[in-house]
PDB file of N, CA and C in Angstrom:
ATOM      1  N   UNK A   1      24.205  -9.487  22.244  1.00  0.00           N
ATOM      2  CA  UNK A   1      24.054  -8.087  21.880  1.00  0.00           C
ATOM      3  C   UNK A   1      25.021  -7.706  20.755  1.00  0.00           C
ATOM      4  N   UNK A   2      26.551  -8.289  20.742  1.00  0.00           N
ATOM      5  CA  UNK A   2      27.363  -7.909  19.640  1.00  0.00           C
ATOM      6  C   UNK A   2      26.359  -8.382  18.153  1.00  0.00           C
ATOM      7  N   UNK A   3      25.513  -9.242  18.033  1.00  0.00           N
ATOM      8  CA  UNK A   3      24.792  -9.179  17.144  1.00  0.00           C
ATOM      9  C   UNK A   3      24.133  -8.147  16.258  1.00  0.00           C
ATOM     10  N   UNK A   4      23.376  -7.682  17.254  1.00  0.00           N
ATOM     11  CA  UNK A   4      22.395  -6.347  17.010  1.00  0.00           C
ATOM     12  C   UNK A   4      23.210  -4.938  16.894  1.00  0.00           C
ATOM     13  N   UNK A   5      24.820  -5.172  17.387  1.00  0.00           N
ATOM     14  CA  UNK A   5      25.313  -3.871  17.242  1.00  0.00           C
ATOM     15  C   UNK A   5      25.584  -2.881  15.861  1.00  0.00           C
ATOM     16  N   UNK A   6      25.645  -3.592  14.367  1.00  0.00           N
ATOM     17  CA  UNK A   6      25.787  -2.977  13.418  1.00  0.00           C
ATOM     18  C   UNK A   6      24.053  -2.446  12.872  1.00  0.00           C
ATOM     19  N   UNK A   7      23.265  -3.007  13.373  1.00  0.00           N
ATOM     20  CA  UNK A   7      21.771  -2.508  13.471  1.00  0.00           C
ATOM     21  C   UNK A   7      21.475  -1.920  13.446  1.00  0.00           C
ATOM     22  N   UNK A   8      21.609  -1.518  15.055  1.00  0.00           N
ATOM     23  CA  UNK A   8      21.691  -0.594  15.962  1.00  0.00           C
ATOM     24  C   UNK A   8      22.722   0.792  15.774  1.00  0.00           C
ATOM     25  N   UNK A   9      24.076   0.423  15.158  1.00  0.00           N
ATOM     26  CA  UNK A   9      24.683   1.621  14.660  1.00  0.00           C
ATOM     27  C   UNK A   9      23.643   2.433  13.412  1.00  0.00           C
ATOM     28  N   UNK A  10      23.348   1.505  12.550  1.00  0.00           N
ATOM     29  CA  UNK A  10      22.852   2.023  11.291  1.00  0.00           C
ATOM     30  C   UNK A  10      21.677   2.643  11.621  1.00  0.00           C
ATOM     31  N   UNK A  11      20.861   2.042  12.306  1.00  0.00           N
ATOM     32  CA  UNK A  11      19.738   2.466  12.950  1.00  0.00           C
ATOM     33  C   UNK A  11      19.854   4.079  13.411  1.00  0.00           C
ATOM     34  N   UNK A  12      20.932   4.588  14.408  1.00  0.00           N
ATOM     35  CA  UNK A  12      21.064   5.675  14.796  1.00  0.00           C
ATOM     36  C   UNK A  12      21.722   6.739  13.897  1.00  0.00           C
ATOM     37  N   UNK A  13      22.895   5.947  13.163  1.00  0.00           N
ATOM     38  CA  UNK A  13      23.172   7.215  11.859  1.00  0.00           C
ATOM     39  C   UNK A  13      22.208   7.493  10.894  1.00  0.00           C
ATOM     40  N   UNK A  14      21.469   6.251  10.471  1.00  0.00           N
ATOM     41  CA  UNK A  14      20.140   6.812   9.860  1.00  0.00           C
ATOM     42  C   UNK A  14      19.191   8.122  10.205  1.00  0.00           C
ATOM     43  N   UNK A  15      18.644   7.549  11.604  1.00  0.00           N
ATOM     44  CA  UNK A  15      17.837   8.629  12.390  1.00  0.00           C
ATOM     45  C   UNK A  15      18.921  10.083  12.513  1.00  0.00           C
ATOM     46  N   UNK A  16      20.346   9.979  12.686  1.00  0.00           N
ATOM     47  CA  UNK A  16      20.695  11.434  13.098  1.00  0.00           C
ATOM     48  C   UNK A  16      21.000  11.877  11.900  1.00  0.00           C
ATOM     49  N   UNK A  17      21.053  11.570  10.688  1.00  0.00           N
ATOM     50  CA  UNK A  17      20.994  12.058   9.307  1.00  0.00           C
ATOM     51  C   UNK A  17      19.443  12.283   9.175  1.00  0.00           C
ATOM     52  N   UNK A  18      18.564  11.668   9.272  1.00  0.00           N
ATOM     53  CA  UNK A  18      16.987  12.171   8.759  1.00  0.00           C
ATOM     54  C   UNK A  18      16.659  13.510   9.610  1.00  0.00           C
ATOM     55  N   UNK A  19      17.141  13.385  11.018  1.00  0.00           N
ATOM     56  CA  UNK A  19      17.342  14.743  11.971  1.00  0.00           C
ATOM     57  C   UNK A  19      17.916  15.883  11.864  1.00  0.00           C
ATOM     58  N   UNK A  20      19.282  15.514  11.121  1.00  0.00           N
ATOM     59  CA  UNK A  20      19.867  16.442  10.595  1.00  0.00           C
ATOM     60  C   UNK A  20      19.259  17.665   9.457  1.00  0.00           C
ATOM     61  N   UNK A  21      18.787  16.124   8.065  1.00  0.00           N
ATOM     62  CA  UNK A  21      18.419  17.181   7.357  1.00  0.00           C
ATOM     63  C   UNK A  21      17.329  17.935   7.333  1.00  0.00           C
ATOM     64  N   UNK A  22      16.482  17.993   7.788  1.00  0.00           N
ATOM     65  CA  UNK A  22      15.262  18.139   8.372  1.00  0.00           C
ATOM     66  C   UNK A  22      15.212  19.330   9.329  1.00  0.00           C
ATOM     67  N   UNK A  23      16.605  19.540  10.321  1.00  0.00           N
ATOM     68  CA  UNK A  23      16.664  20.690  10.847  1.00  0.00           C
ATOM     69  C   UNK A  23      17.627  21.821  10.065  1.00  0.00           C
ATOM     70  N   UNK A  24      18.464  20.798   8.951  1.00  0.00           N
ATOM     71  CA  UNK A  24      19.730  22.193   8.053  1.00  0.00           C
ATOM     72  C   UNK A  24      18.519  22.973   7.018  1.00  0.00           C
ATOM     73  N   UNK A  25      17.585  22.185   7.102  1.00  0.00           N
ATOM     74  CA  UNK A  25      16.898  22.604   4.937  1.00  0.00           C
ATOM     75  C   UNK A  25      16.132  23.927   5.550  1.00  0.00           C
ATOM     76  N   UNK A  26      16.270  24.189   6.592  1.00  0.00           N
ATOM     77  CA  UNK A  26      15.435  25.660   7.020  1.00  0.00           C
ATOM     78  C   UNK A  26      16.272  26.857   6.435  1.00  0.00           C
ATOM     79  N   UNK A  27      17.124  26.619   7.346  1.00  0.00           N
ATOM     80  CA  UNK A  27      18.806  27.405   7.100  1.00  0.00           C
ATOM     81  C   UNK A  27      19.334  27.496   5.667  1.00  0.00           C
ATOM     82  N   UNK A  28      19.277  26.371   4.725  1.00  0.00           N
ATOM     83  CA  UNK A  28      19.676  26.246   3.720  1.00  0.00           C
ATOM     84  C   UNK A  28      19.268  26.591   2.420  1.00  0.00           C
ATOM     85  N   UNK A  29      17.877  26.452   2.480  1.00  0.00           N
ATOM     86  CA  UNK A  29      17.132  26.349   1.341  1.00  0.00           C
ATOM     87  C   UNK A  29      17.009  28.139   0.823  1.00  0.00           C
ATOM     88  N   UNK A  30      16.738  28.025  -0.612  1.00  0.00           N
ATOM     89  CA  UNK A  30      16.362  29.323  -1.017  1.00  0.00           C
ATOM     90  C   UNK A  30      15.168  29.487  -0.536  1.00  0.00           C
ATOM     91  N   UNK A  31      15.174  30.850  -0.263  1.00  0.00           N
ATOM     92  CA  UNK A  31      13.682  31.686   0.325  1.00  0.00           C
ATOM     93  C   UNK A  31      13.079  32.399  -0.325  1.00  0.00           C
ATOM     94  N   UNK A  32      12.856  32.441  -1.774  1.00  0.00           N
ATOM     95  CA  UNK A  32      12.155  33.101  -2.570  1.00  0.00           C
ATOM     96  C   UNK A  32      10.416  32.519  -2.940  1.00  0.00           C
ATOM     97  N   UNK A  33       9.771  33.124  -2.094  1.00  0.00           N
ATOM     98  CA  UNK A  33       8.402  32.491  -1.903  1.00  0.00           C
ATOM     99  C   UNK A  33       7.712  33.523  -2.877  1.00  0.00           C
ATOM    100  N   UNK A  34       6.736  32.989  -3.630  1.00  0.00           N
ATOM    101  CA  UNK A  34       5.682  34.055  -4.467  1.00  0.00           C
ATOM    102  C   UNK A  34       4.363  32.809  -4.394  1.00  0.00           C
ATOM    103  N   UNK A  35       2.979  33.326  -5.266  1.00  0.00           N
ATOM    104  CA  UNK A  35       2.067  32.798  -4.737  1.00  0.00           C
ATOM    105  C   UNK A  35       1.769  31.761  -5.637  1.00  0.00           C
ATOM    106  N   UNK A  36       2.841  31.238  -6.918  1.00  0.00           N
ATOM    107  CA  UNK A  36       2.821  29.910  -7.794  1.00  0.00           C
ATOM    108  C   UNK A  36       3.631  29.304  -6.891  1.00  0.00           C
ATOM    109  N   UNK A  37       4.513  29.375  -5.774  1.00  0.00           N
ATOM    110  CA  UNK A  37       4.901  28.320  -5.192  1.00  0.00           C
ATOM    111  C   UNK A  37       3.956  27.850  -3.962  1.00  0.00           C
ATOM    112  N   UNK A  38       2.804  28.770  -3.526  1.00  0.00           N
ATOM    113  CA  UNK A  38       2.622  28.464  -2.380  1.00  0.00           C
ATOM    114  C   UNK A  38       1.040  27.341  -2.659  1.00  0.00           C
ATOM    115  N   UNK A  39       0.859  27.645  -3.878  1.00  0.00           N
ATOM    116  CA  UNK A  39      -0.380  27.175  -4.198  1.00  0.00           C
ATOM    117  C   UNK A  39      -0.267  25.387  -4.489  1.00  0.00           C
ATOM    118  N   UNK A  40      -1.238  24.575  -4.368  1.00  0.00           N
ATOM    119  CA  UNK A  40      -1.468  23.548  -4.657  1.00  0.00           C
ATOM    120  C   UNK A  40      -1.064  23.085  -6.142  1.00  0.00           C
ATOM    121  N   UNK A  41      -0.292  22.013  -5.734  1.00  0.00           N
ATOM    122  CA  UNK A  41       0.356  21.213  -7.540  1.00  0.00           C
ATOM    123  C   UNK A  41      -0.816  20.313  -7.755  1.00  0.00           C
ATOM    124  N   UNK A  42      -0.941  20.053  -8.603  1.00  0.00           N
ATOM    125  CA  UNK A  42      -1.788  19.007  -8.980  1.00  0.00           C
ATOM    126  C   UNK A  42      -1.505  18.829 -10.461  1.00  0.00           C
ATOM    127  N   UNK A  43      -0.142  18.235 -10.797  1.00  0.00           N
ATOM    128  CA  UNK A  43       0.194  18.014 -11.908  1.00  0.00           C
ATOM    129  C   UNK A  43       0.315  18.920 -13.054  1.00  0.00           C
ATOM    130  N   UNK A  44       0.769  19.936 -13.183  1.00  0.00           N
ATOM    131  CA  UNK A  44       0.945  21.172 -13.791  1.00  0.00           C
ATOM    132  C   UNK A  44      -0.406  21.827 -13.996  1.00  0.00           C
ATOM    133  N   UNK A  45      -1.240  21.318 -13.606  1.00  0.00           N
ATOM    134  CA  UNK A  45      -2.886  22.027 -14.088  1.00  0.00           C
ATOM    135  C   UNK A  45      -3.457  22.993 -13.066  1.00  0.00           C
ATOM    136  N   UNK A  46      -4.380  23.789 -13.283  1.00  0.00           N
ATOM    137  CA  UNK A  46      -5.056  24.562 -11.761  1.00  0.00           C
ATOM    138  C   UNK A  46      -5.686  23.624 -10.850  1.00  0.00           C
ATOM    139  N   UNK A  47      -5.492  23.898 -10.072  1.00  0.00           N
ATOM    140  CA  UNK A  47      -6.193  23.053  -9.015  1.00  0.00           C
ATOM    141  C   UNK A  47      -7.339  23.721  -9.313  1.00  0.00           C
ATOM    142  N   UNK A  48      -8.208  22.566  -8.928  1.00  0.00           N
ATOM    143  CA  UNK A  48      -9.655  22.345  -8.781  1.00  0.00           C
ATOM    144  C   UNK A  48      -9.640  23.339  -7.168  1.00  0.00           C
ATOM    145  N   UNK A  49     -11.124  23.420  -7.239  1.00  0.00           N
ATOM    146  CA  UNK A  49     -11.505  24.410  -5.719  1.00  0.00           C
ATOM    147  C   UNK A  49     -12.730  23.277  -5.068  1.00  0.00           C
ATOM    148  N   UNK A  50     -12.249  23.025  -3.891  1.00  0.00           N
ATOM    149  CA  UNK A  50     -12.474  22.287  -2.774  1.00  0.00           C
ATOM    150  C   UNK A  50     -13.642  23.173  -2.139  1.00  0.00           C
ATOM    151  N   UNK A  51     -14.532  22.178  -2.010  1.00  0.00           N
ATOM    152  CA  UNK A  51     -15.341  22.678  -0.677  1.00  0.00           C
ATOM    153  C   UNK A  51     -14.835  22.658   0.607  1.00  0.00           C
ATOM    154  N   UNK A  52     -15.483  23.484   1.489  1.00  0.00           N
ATOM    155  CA  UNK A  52     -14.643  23.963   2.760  1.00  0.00           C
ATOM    156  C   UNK A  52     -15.040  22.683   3.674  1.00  0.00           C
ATOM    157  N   UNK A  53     -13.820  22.148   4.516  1.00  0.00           N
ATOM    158  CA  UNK A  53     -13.756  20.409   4.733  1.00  0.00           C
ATOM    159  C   UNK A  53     -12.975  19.959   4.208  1.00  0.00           C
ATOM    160  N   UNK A  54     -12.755  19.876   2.869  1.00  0.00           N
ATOM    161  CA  UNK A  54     -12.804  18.798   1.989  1.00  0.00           C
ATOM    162  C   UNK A  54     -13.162  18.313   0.708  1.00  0.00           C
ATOM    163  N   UNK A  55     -14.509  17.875   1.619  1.00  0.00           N
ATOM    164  CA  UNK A  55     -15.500  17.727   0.340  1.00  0.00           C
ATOM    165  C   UNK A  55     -15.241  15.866   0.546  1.00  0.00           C
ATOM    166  N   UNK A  56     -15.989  14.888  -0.440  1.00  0.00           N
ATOM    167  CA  UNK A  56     -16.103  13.501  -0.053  1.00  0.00           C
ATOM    168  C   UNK A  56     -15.106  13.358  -1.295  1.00  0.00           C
ATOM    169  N   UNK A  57     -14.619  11.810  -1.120  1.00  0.00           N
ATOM    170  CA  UNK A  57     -13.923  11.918  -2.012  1.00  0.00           C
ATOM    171  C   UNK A  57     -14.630  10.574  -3.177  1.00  0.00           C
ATOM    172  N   UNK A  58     -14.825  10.592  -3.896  1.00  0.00           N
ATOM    173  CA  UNK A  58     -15.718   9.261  -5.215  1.00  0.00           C
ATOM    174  C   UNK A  58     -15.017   7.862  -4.361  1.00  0.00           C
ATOM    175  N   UNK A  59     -16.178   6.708  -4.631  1.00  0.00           N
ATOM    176  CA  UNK A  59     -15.316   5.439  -4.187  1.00  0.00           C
ATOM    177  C   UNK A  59     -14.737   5.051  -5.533  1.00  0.00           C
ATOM    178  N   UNK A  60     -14.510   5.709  -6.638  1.00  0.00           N
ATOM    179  CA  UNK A  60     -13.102   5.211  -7.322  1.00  0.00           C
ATOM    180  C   UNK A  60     -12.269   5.081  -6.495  1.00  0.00           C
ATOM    181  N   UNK A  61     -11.903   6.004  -5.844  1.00  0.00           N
ATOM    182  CA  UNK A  61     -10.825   6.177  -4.842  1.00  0.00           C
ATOM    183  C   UNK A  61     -10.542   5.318  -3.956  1.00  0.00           C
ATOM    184  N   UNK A  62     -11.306   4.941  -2.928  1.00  0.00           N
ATOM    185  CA  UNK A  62     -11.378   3.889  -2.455  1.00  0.00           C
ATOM    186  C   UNK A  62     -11.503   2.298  -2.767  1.00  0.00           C
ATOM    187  N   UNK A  63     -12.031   2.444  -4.007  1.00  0.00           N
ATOM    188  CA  UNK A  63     -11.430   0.616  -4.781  1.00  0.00           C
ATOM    189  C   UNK A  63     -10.144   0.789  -5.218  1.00  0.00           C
ATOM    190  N   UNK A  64      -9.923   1.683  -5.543  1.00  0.00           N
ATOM    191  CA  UNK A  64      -8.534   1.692  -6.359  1.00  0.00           C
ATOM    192  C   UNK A  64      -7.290   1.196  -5.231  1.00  0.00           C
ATOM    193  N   UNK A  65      -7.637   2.025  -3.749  1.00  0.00           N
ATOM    194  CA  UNK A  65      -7.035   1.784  -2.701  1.00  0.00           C
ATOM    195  C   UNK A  65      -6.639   0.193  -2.068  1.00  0.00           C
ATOM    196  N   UNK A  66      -8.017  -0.436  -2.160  1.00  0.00           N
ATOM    197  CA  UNK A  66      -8.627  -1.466  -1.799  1.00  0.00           C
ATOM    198  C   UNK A  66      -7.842  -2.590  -2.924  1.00  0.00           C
ATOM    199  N   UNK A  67      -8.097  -2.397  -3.763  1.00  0.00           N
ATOM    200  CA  UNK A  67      -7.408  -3.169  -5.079  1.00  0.00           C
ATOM    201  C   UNK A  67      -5.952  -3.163  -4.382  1.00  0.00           C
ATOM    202  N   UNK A  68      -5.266  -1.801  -4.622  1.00  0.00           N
ATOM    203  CA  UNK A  68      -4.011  -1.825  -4.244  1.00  0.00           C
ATOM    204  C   UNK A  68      -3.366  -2.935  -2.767  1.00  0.00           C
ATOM    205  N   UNK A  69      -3.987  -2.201  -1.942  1.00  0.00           N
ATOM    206  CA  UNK A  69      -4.229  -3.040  -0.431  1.00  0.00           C
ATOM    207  C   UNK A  69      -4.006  -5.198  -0.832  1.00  0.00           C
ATOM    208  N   UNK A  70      -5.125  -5.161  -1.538  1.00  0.00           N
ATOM    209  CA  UNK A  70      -5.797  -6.724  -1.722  1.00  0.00           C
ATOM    210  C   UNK A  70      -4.145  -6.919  -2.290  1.00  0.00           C
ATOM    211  N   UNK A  71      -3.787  -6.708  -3.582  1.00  0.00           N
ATOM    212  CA  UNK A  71      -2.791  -7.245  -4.000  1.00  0.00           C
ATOM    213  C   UNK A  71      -0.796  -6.902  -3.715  1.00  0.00           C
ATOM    214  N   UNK A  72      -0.300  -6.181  -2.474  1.00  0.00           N
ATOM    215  CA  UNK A  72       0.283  -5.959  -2.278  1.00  0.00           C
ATOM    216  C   UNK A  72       0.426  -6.936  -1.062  1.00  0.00           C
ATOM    217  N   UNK A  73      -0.488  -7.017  -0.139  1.00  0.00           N
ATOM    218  CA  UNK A  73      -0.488  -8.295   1.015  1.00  0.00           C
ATOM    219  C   UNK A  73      -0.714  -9.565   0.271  1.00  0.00           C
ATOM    220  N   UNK A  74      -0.885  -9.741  -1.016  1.00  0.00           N
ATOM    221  CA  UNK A  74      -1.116 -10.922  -1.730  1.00  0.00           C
ATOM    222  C   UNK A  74       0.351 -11.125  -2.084  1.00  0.00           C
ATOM    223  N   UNK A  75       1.123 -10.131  -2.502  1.00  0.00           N
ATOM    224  CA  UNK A  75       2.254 -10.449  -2.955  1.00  0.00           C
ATOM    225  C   UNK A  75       3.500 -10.681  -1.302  1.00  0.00           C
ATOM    226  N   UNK A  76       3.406 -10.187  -0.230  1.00  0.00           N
ATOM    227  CA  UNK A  76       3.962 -10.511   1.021  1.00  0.00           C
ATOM    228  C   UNK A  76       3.859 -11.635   1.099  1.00  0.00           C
ATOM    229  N   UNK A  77       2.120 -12.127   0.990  1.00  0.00           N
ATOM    230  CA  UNK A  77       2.292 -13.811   1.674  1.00  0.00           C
ATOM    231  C   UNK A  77       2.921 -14.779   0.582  1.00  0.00           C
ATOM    232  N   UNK A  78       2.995 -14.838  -0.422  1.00  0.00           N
ATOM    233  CA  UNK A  78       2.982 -15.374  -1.453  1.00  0.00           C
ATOM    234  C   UNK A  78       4.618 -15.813  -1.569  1.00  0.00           C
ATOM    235  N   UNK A  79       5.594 -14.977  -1.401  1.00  0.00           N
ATOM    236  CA  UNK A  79       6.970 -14.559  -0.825  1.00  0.00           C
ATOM    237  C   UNK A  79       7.507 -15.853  -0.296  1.00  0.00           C
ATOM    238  N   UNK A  80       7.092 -15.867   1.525  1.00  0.00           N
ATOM    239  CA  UNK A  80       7.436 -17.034   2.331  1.00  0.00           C
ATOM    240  C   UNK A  80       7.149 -18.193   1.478  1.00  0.00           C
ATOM    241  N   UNK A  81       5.816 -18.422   1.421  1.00  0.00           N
ATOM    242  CA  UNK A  81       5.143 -19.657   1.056  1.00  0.00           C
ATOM    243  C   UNK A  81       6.406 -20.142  -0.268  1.00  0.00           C
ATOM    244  N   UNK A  82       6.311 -18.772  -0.904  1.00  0.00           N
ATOM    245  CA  UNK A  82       7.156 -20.182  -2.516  1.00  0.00           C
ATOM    246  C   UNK A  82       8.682 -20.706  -1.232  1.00  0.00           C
ATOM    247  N   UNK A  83       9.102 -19.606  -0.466  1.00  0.00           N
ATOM    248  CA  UNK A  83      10.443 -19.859  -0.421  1.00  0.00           C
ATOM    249  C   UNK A  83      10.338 -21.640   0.683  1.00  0.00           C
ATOM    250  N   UNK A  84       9.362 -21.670   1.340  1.00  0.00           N
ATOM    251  CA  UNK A  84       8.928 -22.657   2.504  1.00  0.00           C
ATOM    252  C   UNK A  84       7.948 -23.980   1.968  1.00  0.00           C
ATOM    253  N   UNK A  85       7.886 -23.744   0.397  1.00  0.00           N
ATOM    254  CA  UNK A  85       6.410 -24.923  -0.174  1.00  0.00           C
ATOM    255  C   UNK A  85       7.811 -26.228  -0.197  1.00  0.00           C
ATOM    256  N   UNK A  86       8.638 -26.767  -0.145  1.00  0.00           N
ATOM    257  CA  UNK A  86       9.044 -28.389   0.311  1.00  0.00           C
ATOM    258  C   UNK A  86       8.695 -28.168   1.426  1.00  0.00           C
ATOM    259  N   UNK A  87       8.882 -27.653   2.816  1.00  0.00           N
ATOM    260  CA  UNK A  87       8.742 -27.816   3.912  1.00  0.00           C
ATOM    261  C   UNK A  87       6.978 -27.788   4.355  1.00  0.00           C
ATOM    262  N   UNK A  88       6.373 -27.295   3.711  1.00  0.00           N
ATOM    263  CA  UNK A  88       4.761 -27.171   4.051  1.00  0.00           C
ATOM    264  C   UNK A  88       4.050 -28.356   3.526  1.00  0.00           C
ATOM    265  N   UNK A  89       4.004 -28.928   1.811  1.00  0.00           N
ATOM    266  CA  UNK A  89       3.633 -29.975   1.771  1.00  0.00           C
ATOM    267  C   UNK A  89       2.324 -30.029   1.388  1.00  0.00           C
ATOM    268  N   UNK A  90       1.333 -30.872   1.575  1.00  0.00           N
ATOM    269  CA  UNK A  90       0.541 -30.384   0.886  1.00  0.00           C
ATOM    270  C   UNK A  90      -0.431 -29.386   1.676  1.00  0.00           C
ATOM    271  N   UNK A  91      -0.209 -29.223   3.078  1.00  0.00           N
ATOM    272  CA  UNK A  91      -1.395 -28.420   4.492  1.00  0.00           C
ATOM    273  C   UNK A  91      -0.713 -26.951   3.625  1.00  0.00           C
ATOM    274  N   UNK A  92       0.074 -26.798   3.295  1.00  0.00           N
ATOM    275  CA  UNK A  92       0.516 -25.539   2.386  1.00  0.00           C
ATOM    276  C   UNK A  92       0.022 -25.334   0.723  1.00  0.00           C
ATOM    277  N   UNK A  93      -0.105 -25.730   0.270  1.00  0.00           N
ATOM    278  CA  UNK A  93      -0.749 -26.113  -1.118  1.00  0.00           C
ATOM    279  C   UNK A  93      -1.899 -25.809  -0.369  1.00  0.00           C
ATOM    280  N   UNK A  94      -3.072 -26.274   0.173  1.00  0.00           N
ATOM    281  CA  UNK A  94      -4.785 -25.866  -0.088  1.00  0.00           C
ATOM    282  C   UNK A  94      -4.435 -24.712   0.613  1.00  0.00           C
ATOM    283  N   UNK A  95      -3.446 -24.123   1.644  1.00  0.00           N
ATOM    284  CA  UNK A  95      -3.998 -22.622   2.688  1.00  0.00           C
ATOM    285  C   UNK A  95      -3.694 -22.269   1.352  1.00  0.00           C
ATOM    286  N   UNK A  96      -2.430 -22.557   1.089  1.00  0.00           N
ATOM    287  CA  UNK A  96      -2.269 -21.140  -0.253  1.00  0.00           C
ATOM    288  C   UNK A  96      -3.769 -21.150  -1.262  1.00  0.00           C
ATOM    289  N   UNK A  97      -3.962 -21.794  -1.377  1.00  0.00           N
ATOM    290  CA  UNK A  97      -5.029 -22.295  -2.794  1.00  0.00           C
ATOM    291  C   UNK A  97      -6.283 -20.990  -2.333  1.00  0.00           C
ATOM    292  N   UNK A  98      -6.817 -21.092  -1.170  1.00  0.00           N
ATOM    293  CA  UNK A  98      -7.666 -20.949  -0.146  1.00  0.00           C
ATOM    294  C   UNK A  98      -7.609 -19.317  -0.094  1.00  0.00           C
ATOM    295  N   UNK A  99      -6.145 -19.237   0.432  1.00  0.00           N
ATOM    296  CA  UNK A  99      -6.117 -17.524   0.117  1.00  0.00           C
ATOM    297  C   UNK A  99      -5.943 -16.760  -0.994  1.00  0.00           C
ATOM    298  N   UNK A 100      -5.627 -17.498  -1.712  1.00  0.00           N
ATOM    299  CA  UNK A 100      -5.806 -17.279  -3.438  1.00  0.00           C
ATOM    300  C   UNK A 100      -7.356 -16.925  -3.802  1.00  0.00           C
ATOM    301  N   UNK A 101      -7.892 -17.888  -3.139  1.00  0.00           N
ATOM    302  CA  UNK A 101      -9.285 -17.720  -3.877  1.00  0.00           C
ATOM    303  C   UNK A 101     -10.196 -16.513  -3.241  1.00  0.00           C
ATOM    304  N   UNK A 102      -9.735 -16.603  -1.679  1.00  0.00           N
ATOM    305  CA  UNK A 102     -10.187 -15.163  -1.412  1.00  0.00           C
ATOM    306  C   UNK A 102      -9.373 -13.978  -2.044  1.00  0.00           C
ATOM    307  N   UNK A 103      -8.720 -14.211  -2.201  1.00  0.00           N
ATOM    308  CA  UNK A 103      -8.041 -12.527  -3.199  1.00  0.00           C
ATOM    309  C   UNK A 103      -8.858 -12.371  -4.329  1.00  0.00           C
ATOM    310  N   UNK A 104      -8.689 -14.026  -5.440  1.00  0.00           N
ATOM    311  CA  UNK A 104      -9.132 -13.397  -6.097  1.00  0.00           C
ATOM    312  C   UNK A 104     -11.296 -13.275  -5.868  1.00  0.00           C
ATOM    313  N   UNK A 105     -11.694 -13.163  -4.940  1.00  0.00           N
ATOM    314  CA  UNK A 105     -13.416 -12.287  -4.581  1.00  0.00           C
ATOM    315  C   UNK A 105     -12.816 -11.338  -4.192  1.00  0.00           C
ATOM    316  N   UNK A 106     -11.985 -10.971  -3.933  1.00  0.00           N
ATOM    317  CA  UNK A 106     -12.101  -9.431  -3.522  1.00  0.00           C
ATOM    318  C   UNK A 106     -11.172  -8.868  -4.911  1.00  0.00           C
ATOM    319  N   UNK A 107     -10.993  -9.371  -5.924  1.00  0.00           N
ATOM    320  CA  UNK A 107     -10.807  -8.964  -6.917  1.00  0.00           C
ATOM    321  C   UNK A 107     -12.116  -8.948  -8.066  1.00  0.00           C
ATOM    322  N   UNK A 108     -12.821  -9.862  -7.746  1.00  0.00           N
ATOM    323  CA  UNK A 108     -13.984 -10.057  -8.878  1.00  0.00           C
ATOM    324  C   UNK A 108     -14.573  -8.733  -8.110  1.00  0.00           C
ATOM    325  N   UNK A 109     -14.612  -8.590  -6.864  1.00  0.00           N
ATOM    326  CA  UNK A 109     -15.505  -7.440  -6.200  1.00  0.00           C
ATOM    327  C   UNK A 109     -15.060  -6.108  -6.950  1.00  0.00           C
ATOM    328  N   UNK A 110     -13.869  -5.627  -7.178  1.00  0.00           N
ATOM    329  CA  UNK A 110     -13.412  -4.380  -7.575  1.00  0.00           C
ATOM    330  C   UNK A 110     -13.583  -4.514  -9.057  1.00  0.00           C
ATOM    331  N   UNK A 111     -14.000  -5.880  -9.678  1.00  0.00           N
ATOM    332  CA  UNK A 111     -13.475  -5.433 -10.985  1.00  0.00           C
ATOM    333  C   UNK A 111     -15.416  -5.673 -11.387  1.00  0.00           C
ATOM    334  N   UNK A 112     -16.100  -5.803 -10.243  1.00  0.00           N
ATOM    335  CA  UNK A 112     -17.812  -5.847 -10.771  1.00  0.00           C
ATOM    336  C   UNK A 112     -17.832  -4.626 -10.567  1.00  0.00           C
ATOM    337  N   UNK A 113     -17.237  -3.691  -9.484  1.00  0.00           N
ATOM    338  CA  UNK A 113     -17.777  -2.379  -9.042  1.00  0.00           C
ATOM    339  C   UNK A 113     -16.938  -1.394 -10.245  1.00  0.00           C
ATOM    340  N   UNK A 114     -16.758  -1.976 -11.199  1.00  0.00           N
ATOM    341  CA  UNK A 114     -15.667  -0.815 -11.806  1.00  0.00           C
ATOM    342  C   UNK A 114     -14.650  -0.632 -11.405  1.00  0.00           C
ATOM    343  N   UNK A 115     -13.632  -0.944 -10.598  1.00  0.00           N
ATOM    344  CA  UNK A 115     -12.816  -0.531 -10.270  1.00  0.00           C
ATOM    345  C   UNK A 115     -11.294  -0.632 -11.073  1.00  0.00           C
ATOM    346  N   UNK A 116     -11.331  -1.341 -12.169  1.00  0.00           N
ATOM    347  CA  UNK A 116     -10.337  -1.837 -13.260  1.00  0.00           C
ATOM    348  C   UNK A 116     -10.884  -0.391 -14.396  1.00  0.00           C
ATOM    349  N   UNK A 117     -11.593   0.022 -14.831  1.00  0.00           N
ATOM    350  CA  UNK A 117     -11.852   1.002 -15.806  1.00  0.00           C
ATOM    351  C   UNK A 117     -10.745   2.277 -15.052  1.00  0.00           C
ATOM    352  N   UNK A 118     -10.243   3.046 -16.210  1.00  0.00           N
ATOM    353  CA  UNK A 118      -9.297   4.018 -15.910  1.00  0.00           C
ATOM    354  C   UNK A 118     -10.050   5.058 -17.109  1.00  0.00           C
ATOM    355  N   UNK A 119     -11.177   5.607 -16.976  1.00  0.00           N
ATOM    356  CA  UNK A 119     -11.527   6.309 -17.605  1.00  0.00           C
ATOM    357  C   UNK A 119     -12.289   7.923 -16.742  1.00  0.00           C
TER     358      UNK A 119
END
């Protein structure tokens, strides 16, 4: 357990600082509310007007997501493997190869559906 104890400290001053500020910024903060602060940012421009719901959102959105997704768990596994490839050998060489090649179909997939255009 003396292991886990500087962890475990950091762990709890973390949490009673995120607790903290979270309950002072009520108390603290200026209170001058008008109706340009209360309204939706959307990058200095007017917000657009939403249908009531929501509204759907384009699958740009969702490849773009998907893209993101595909190559962020591409870059996790990718990590171990370089730090562990003497110890894997070659049964490490084809998995990697293997999951490579599925990334990149689910990259040819986003980039047939449009999903690389930023227009």
């Amino acid at each position: 357990m003396d292991l886990y104890a500087p962890i475990l400290v950091l762990a709890v001053l973390a949490a009673g600082f995120a607790i903290f500020s979270v309950t002072i910024a009520p108390f603290t903060g200026p209170k001058r509310w008008n109706r340009a602060k209360l309204d939706a940012y959307e990058c200095g421009i007017e917000p657009t007007p939403q249908p009531v719901g929501g509204g759907r959102f384009p699958l740009k959105y969702m490849i773009t997501a998907m893209l993101f997704i595909v190559f962020d768990i591409e870059i996790i596994f990718l990590y171990p493997w370089a730090v562990a490839f003497d110890r894997l050998g070659v049964f490490g060489l084809v998995e990697m190869v293997l999951f490579i090649v599925t990334v990149l179909v689910a990259y040819a997939y986003v980039w047939r559906r449009k999903g690389l255009d930023w227009d």
